[in-house]
Protein backbone atom coordinates (compact mmCIF):
# COMPACT_ATOMS: atom_id res chain seq x y z
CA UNK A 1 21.25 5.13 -1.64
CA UNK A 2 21.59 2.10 -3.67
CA UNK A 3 20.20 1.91 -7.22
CA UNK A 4 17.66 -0.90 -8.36
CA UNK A 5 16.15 -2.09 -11.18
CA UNK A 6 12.58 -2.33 -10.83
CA UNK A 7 11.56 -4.54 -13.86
CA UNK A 8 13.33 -7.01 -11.91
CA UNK A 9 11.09 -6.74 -8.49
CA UNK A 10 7.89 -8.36 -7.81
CA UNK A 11 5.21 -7.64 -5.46
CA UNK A 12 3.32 -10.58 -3.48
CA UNK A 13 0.51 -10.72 -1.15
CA UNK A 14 1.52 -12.90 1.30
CA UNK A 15 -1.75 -13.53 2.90
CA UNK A 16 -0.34 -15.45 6.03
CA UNK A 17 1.96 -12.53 7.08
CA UNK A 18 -0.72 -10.16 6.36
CA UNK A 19 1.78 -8.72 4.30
CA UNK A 20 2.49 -7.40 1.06
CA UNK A 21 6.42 -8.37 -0.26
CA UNK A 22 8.70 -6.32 -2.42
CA UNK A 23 11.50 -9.11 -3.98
CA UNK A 24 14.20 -8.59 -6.23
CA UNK A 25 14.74 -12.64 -6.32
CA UNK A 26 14.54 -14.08 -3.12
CA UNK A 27 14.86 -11.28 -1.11
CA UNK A 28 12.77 -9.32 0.55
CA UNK A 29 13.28 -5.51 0.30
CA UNK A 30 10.25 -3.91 1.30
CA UNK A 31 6.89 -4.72 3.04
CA UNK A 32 3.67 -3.12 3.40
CA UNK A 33 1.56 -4.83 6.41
CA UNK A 34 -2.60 -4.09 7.06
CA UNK A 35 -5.09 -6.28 8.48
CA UNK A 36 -8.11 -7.00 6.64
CA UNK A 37 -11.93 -6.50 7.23
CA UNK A 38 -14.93 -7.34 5.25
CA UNK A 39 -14.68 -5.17 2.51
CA UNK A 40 -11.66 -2.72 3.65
CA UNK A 41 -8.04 -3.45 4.25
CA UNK A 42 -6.27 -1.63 6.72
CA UNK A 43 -2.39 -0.22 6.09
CA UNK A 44 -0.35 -0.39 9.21
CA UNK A 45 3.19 0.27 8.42
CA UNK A 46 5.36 0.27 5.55
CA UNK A 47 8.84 -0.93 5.70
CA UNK A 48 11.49 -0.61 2.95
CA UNK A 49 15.63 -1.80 3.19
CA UNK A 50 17.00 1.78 4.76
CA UNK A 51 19.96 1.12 1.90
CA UNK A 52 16.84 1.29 -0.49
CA UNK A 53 14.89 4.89 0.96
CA UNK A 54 14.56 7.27 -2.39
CA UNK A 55 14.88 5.13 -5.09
CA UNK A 56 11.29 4.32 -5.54
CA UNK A 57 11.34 0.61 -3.64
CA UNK A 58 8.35 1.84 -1.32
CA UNK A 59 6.33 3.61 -3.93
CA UNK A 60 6.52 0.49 -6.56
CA UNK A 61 5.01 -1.63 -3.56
CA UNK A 62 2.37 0.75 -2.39
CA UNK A 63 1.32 1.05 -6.48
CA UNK A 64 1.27 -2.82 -6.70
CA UNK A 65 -0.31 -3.22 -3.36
CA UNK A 66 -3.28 -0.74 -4.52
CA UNK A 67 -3.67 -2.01 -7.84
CA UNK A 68 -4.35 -5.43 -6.08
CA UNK A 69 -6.73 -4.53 -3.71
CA UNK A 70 -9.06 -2.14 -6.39
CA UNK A 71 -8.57 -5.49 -8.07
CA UNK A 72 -10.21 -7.38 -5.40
CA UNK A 73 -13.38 -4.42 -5.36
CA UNK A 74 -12.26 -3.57 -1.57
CA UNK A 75 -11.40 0.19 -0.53
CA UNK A 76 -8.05 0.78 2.03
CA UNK A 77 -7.67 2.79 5.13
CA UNK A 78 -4.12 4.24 5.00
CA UNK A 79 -3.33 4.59 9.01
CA UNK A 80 0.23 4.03 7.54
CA UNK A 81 1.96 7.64 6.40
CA UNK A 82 3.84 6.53 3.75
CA UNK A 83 0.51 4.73 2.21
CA UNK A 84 -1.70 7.72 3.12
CA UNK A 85 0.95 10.46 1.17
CA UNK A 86 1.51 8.39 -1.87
CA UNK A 87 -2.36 8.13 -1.97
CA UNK A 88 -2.06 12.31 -1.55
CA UNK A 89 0.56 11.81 -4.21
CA UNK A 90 -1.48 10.20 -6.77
CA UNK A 91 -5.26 10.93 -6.73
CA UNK A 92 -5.58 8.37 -9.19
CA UNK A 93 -6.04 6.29 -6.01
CA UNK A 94 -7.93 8.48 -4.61
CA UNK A 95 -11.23 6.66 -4.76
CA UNK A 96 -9.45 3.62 -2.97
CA UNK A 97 -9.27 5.71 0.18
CA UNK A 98 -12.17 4.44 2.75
CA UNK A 99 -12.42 7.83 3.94
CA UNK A 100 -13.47 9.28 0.92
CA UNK A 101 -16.64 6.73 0.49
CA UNK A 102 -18.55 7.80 3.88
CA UNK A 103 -21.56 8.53 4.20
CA UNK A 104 -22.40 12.27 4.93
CA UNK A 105 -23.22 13.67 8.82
CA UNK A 106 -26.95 12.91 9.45
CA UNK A 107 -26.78 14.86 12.02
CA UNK A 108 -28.95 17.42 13.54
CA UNK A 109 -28.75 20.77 15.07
């Protein structure tokens, strides 16, 4: 596992890819993709550089990623597994989760 130092990444929403971009510089280390609706975007997969796993790379994105959309007023739907356990992780973004803002059953015996 290689060590980083993560004052030095930034996190991007690059909007064409449907992407968000972990950098250090001009490379990319990490992405999270979703695809967007209305008022909910949807997180497919998470990548991070496999030389990069455990030293916080993913997490850093995912935290930037979330902060950006609660910025933007939309909730997420984390079909991705790495999104959906750091949600788990952190209840403070708990109220981001889509799944967690749904109506109750109306229905009837």
């Amino acid at each position: 596992m290689s060590t980083v130092n993560h004052d030095e990444l930034s996190v991007t929403n690059e909007r064409d890819a449907s992407r968000y971009e972990i950098r250090d510089g001009d490379k990319v280390l990490g992405f999270a993709a979703y695809q967007e609706a209305k008022d909910l975007i949807v997180f497919t997969h998470t990548e991070v550089d496999s030389e990069l796993e455990g030293a916080g790379v993913g997490s850093h994105l995912i935290r930037a990623a979330l902060d950006d959309v609660r910025g933007s007023g939309r909730l997420v739907l984390p079909v991705c597994p790495f999104v959906h356990a750091f949600i788990v992780r952190h209840p403070e973004y708990a109220d981001l989760d889509y799944r967690n803002h749904r109506a109750p059953s109306t229905a009837r015996d």
